[in-house]
N, C-alpha and C. Protein backbone atom coordinates (compact mmCIF):
# COMPACT_ATOMS: atom_id res chain seq x y z
N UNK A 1 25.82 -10.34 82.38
CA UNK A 1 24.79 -11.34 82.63
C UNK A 1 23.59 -11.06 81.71
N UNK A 2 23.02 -12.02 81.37
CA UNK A 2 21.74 -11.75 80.51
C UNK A 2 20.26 -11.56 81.46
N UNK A 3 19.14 -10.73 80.86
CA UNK A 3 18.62 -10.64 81.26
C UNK A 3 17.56 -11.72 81.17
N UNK A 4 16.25 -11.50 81.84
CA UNK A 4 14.85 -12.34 82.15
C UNK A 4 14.56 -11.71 80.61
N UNK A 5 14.37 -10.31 80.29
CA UNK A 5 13.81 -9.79 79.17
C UNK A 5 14.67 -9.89 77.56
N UNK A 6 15.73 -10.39 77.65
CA UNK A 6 16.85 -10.42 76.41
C UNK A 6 15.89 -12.38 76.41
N UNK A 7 16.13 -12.41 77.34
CA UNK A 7 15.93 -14.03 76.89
C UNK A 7 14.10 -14.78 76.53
N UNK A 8 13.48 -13.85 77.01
CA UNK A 8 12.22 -13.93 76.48
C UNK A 8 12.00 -12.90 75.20
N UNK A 9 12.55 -12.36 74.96
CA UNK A 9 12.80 -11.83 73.57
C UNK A 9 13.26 -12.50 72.13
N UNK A 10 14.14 -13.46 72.57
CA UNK A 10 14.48 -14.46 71.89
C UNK A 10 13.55 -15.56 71.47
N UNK A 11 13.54 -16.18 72.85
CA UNK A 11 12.16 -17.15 72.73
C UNK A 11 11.14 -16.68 71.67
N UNK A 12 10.67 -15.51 71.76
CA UNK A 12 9.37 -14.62 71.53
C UNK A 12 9.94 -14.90 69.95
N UNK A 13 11.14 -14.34 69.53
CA UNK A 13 11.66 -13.91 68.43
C UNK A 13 11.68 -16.09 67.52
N UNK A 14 12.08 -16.44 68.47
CA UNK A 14 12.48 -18.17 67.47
C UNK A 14 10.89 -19.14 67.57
N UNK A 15 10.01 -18.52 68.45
CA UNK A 15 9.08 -19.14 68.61
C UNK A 15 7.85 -18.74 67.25
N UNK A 16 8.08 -17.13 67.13
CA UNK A 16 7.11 -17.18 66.07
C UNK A 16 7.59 -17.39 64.64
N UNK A 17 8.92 -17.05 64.41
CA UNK A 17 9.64 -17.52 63.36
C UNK A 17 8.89 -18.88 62.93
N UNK A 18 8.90 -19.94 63.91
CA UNK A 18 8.56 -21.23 63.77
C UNK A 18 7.58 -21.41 63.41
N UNK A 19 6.30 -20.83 64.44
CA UNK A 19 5.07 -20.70 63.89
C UNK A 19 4.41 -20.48 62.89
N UNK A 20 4.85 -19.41 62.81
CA UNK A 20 4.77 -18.59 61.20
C UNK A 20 4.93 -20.02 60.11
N UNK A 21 6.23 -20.20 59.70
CA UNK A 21 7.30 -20.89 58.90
C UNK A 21 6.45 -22.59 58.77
N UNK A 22 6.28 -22.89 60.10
CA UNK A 22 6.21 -24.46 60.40
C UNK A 22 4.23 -24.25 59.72
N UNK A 23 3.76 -23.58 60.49
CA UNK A 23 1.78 -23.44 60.26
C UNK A 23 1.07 -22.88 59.99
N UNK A 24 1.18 -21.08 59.58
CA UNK A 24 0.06 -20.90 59.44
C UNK A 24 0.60 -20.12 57.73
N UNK A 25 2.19 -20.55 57.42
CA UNK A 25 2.41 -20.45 55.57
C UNK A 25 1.73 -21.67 55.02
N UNK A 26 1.42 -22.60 55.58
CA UNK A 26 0.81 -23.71 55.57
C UNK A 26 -0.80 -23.45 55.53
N UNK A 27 -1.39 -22.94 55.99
CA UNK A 27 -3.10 -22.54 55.74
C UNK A 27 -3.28 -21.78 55.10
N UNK A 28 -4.45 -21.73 54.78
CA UNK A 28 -5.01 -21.39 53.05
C UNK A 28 -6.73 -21.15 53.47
N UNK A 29 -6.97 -20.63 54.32
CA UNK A 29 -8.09 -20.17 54.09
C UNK A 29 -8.89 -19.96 53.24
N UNK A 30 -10.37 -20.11 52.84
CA UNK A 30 -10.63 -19.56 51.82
C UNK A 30 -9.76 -19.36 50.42
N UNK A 31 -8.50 -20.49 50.35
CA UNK A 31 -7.65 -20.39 49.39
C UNK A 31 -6.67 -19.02 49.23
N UNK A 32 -6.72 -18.55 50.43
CA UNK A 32 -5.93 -16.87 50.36
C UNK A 32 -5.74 -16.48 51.67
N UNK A 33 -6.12 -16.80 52.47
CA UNK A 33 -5.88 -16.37 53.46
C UNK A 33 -4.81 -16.74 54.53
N UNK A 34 -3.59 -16.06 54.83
CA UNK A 34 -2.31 -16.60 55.31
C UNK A 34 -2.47 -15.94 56.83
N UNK A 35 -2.86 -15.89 57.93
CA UNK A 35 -2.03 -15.13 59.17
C UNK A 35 -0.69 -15.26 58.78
N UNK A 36 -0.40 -13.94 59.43
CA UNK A 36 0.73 -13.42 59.99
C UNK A 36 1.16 -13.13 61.34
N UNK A 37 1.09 -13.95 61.68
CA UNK A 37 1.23 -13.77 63.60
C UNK A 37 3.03 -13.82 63.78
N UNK A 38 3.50 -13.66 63.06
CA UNK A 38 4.85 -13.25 63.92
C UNK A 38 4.79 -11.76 63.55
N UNK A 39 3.61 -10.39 63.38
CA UNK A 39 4.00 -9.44 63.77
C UNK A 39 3.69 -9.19 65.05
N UNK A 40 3.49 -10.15 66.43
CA UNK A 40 3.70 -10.26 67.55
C UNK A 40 4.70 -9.70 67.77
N UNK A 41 6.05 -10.24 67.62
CA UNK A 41 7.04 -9.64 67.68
C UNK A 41 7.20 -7.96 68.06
N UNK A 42 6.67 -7.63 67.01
CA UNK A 42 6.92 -6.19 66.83
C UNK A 42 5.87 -5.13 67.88
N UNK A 43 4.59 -6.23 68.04
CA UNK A 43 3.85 -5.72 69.49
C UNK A 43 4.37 -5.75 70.80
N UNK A 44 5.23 -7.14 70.65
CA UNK A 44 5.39 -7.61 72.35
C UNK A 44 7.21 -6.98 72.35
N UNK A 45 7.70 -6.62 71.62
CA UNK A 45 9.19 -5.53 71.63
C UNK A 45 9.02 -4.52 72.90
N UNK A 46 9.88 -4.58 73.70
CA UNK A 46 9.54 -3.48 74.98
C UNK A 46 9.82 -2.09 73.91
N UNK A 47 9.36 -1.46 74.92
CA UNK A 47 8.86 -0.01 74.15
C UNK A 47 10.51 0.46 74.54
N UNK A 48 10.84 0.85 75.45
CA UNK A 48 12.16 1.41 75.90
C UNK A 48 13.31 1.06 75.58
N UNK A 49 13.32 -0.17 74.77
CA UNK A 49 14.67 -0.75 74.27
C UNK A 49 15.31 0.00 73.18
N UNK A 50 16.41 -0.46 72.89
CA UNK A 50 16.86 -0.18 71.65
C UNK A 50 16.50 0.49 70.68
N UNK A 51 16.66 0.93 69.69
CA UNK A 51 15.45 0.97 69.18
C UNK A 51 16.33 0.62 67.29
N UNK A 52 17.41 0.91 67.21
CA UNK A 52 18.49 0.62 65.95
C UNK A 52 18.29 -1.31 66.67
N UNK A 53 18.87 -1.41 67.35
CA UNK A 53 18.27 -2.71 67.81
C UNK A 53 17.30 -3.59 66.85
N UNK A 54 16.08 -2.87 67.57
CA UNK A 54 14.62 -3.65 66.97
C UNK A 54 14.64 -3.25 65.80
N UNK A 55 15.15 -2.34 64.93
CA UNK A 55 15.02 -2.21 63.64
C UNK A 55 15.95 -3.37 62.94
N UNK A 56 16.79 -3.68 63.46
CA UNK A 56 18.05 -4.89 63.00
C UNK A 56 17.49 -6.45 62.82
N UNK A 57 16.44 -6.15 64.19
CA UNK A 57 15.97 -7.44 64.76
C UNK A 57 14.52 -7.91 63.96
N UNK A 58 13.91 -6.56 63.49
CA UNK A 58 13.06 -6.94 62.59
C UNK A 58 13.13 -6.79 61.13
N UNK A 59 14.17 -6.53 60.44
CA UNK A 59 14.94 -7.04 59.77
C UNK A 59 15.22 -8.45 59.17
N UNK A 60 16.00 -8.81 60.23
CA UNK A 60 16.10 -10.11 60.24
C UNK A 60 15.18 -11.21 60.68
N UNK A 61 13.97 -10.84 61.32
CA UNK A 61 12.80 -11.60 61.27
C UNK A 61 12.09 -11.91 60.08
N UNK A 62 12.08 -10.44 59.56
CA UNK A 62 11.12 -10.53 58.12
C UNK A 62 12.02 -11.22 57.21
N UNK A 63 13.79 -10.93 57.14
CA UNK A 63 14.46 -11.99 56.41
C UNK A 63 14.37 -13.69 56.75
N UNK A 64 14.25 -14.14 57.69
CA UNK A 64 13.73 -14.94 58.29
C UNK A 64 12.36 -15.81 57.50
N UNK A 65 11.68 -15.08 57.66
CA UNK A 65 10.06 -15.40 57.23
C UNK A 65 10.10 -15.65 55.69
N UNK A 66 10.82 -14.38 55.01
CA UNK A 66 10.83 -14.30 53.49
C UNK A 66 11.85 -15.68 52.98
N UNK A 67 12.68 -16.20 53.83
CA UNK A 67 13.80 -17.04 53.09
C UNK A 67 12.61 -18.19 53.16
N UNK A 68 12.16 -18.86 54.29
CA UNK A 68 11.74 -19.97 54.34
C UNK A 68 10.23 -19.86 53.85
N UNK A 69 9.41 -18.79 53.52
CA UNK A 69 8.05 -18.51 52.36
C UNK A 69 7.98 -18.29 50.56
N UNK A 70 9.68 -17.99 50.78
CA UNK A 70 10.08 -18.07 49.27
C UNK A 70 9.38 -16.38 49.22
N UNK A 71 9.28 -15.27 49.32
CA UNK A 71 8.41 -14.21 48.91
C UNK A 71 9.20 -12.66 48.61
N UNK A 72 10.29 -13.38 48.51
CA UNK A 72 11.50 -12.44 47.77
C UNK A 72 11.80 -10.68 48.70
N UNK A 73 11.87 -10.83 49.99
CA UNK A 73 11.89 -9.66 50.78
C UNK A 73 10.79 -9.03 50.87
N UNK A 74 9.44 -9.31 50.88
CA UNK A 74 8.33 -8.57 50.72
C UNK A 74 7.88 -8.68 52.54
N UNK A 75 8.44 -9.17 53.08
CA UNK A 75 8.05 -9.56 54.46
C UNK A 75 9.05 -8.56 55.11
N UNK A 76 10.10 -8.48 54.40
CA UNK A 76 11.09 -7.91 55.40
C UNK A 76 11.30 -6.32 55.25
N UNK A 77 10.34 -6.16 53.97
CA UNK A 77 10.11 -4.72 53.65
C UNK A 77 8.71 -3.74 54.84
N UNK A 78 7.88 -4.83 54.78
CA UNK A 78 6.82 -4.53 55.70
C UNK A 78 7.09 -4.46 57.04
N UNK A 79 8.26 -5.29 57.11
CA UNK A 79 8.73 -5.32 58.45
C UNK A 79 8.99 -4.07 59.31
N UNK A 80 10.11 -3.98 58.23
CA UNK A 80 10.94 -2.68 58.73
C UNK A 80 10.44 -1.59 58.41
N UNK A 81 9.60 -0.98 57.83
CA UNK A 81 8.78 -0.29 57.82
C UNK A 81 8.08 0.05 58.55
N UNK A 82 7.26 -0.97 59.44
CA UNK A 82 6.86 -1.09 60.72
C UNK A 82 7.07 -1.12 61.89
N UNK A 83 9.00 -1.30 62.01
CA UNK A 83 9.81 -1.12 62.74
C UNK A 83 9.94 0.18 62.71
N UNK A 84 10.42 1.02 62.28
CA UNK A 84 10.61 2.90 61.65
C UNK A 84 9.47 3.42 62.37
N UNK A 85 8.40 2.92 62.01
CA UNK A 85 6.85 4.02 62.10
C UNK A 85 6.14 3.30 63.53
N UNK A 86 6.82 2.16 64.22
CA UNK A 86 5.86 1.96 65.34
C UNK A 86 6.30 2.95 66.52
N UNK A 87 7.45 4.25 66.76
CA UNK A 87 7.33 5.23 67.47
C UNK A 87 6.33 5.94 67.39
N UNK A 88 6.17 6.15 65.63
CA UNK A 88 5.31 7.32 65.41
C UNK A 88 3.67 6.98 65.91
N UNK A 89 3.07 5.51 65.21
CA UNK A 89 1.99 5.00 65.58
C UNK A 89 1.81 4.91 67.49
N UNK A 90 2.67 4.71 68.02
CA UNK A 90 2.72 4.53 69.27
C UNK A 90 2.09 5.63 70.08
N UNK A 91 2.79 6.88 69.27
CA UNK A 91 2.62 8.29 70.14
C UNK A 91 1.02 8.58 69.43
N UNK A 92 0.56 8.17 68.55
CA UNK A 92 -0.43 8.57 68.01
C UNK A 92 -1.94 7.55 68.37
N UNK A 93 -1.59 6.42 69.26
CA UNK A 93 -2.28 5.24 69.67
C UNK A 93 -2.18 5.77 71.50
N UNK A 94 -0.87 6.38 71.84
CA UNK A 94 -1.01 6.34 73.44
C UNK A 94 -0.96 7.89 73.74
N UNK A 95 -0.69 8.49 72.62
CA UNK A 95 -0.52 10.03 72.97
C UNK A 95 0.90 10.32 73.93
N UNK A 96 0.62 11.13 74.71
CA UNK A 96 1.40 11.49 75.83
C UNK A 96 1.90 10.36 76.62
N UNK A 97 1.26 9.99 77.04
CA UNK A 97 1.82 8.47 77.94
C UNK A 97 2.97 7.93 77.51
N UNK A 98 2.75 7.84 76.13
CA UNK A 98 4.09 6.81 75.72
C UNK A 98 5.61 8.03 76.24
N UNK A 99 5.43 9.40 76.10
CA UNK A 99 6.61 9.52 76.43
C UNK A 99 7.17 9.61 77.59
N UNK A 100 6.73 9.33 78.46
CA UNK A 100 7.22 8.81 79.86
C UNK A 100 7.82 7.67 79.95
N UNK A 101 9.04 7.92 80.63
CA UNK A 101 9.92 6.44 81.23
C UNK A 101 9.48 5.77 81.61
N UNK A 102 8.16 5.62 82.22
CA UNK A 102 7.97 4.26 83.25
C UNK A 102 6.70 4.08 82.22
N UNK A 103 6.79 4.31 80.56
CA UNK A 103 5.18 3.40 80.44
C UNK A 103 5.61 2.20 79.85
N UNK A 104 4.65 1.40 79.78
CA UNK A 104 4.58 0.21 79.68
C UNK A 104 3.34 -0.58 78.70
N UNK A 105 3.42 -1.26 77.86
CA UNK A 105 2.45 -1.47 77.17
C UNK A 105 1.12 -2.06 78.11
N UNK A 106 1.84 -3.09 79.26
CA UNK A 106 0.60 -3.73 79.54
C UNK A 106 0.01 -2.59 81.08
N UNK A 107 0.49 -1.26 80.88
CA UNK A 107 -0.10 -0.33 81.99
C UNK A 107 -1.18 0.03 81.06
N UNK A 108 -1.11 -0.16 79.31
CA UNK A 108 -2.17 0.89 78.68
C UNK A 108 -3.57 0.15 78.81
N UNK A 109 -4.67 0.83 78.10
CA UNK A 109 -6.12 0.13 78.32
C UNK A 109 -6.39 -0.99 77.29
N UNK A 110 -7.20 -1.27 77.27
CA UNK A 110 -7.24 -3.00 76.07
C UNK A 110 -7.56 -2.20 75.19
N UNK A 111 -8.44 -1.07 75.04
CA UNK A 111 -8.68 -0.44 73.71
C UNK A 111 -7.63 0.03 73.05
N UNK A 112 -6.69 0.38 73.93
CA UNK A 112 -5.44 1.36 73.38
C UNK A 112 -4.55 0.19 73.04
N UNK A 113 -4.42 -0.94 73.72
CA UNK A 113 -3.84 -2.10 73.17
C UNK A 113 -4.44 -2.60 71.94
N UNK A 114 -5.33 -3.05 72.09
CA UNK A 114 -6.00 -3.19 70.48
C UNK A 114 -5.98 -2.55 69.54
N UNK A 115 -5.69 -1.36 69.89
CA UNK A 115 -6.20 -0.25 68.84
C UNK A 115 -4.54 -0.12 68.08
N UNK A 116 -3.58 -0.77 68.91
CA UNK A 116 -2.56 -0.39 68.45
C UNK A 116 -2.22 -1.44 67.17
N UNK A 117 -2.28 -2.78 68.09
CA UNK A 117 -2.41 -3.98 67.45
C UNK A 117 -2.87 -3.76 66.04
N UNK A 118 -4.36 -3.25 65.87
CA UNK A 118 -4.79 -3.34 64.64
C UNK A 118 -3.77 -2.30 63.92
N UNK A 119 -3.89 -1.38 64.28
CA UNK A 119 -2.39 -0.23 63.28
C UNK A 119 -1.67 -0.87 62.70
N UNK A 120 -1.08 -1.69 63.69
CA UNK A 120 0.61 -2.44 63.38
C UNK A 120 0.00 -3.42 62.07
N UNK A 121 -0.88 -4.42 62.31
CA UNK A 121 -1.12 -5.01 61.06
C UNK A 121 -1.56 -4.64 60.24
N UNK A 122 -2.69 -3.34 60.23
CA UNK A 122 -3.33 -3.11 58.96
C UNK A 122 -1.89 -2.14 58.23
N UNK A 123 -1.42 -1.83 58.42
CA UNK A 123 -0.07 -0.99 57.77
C UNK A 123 0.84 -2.02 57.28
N UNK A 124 1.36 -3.03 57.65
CA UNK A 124 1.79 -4.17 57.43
C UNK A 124 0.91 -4.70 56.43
N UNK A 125 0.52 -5.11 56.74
CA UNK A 125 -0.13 -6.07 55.26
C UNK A 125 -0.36 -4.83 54.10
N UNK A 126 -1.02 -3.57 54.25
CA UNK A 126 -1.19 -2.74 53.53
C UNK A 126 0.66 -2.76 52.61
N UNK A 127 1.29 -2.36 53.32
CA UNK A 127 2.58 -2.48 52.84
C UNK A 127 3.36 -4.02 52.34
N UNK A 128 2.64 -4.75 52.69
CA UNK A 128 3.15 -6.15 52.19
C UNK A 128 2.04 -6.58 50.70
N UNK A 129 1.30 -6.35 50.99
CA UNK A 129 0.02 -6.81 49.27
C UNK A 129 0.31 -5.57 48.48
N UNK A 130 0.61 -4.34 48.87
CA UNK A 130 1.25 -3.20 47.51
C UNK A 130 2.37 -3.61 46.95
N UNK A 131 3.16 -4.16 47.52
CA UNK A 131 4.37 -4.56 47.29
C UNK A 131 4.23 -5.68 46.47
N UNK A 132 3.89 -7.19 47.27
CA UNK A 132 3.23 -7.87 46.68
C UNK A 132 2.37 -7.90 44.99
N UNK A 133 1.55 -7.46 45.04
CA UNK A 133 0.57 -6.91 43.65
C UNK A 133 0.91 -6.21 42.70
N UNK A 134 1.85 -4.81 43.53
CA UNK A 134 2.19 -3.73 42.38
C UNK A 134 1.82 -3.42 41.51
N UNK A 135 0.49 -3.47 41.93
CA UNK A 135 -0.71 -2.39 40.54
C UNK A 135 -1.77 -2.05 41.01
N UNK A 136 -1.56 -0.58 41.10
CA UNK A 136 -3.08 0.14 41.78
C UNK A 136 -4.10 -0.16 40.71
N UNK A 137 -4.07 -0.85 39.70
CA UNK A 137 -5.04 -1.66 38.89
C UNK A 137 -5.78 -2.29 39.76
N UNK A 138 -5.49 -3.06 40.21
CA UNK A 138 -5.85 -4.16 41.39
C UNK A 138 -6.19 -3.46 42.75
N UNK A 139 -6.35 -2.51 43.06
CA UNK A 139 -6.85 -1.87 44.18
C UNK A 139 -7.99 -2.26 44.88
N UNK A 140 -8.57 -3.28 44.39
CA UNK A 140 -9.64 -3.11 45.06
C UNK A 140 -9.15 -5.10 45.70
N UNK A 141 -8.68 -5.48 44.69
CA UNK A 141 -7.82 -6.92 45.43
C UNK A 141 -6.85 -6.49 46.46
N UNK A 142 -6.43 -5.69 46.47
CA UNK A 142 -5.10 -5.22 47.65
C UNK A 142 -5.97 -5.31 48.85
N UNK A 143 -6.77 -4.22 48.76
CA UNK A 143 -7.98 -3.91 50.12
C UNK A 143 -8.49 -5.16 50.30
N UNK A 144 -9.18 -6.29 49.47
CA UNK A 144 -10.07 -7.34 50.07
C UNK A 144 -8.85 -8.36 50.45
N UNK A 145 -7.93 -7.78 50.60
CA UNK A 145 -6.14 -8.94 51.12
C UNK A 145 -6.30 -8.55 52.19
N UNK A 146 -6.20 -6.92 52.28
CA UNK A 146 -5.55 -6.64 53.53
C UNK A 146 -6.54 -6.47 54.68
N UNK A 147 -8.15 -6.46 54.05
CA UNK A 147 -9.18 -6.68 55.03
C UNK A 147 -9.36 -7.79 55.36
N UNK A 148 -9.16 -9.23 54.69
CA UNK A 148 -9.59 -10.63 55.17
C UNK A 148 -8.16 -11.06 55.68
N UNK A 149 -7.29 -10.94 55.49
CA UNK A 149 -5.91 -10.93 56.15
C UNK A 149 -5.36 -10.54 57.47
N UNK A 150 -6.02 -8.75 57.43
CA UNK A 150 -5.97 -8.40 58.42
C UNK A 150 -7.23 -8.68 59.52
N UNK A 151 -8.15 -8.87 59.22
CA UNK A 151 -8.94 -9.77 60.22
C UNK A 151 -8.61 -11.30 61.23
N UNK A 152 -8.29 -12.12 59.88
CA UNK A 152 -7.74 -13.35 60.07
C UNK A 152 -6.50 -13.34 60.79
N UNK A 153 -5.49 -12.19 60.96
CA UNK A 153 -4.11 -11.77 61.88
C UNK A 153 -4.68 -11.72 63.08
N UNK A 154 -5.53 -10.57 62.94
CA UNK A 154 -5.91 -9.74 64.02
C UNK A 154 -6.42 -11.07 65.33
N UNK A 155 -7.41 -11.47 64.75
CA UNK A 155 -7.88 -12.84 65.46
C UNK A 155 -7.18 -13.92 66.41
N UNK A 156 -5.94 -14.15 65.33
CA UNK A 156 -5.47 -15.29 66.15
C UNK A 156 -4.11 -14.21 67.05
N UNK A 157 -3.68 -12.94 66.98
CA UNK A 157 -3.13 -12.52 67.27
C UNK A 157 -3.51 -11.97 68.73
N UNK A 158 -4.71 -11.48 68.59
CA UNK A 158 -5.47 -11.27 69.89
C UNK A 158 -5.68 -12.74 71.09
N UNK A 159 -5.88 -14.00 70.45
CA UNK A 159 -5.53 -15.04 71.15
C UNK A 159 -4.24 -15.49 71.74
N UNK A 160 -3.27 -15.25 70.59
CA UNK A 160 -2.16 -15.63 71.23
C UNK A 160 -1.51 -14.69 72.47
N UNK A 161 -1.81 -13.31 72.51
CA UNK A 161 -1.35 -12.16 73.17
C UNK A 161 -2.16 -12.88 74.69
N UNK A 162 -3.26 -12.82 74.25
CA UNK A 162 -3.83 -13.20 75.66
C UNK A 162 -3.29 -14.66 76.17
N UNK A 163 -3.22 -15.23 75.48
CA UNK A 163 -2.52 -16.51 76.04
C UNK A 163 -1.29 -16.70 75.96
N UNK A 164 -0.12 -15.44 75.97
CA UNK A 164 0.82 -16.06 75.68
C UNK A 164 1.77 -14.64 76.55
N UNK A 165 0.87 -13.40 76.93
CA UNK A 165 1.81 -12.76 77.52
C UNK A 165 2.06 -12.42 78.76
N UNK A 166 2.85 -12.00 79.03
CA UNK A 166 3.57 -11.58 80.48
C UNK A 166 2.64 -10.44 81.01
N UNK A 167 1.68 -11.09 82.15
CA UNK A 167 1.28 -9.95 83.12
C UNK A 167 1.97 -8.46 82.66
N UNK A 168 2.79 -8.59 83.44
CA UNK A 168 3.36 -7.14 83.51
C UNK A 168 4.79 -7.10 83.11
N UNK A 169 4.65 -6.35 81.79
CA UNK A 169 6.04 -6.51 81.15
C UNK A 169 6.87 -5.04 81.51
């Protein structure tokens, strides 16, 4: 039988695909500025699952994103990258807590939620505009990407979380 959580995972997983894909590759901020709000995904992933899984699954998200942005795997590199290192960031955002069976993202505090949030994207985009650019020539364009980028994520990402997640996951 499938679960309540396999199937809001999905949703979670085809809904921002869409988003992403359908509106905000579509805005242009300031002529540069893209959110990235399907690294939701990779926030709202239960912590206890799988975990070869979510590396598969974000994978194929970032392949996902990259086919229909045209951006030649640069999405799906950041991805999974971010997939690999969100144990490590996790234990280093919740400490001890995270290694207990019964934790839960929405047991942690909003700071420790936020605080994680911002990790996950500023490493992400950091890893998506190096990639992207490929010239520490340009170092100082990488940083003003991944600071007005990662602001502009951070923003609507913090809205959608609040409006879009499960009490108690």
């Amino acid at each position: 039988m499938i679960s309540n959580n396999f199937v809001l995972n999905v949703i979670r997983f085809i809904s921002l695909v869409l988003v992403q894909v359908l509106i905000f590759n579509k805005l242009n901020f300031f002529g540069y500025i893209n959110p990235m709000v399907y690294i939701l995904f990779l926030y709202w992933y239960p912590i206890k699952q799988n975990k070869e899984l979510f590396i598969v699954l974000c994978f194929v998200l970032g392949l996902f994103i990259d086919f229909f942005s045209d951006t030649m795997a640069i999405n799906t590199a950041a991805t999974v990258t971010i997939a690999f290192l969100r144990p490590s960031i996790m234990r280093f955002v919740f400490g001890v807590n995270y290694e207990f069976q019964s934790f839960k993202l929405g047991n942690a505090t909003r700071l420790q939620q936020f605080t994680f949030l911002i990790v996950l994207i500023v490493i992400h985009h950091l890893m998506y505009f190096i990639l992207e650019i490929f010239s520490f020539g340009n170092i100082f364009l990488i940083l003003k990407k991944v600071f007005s980028i990662s602001l502009a994520t951070l923003v609507l990402c913090t809205l959608f979380s609040s409006l879009f997640s499960v009490a108690k996951e």
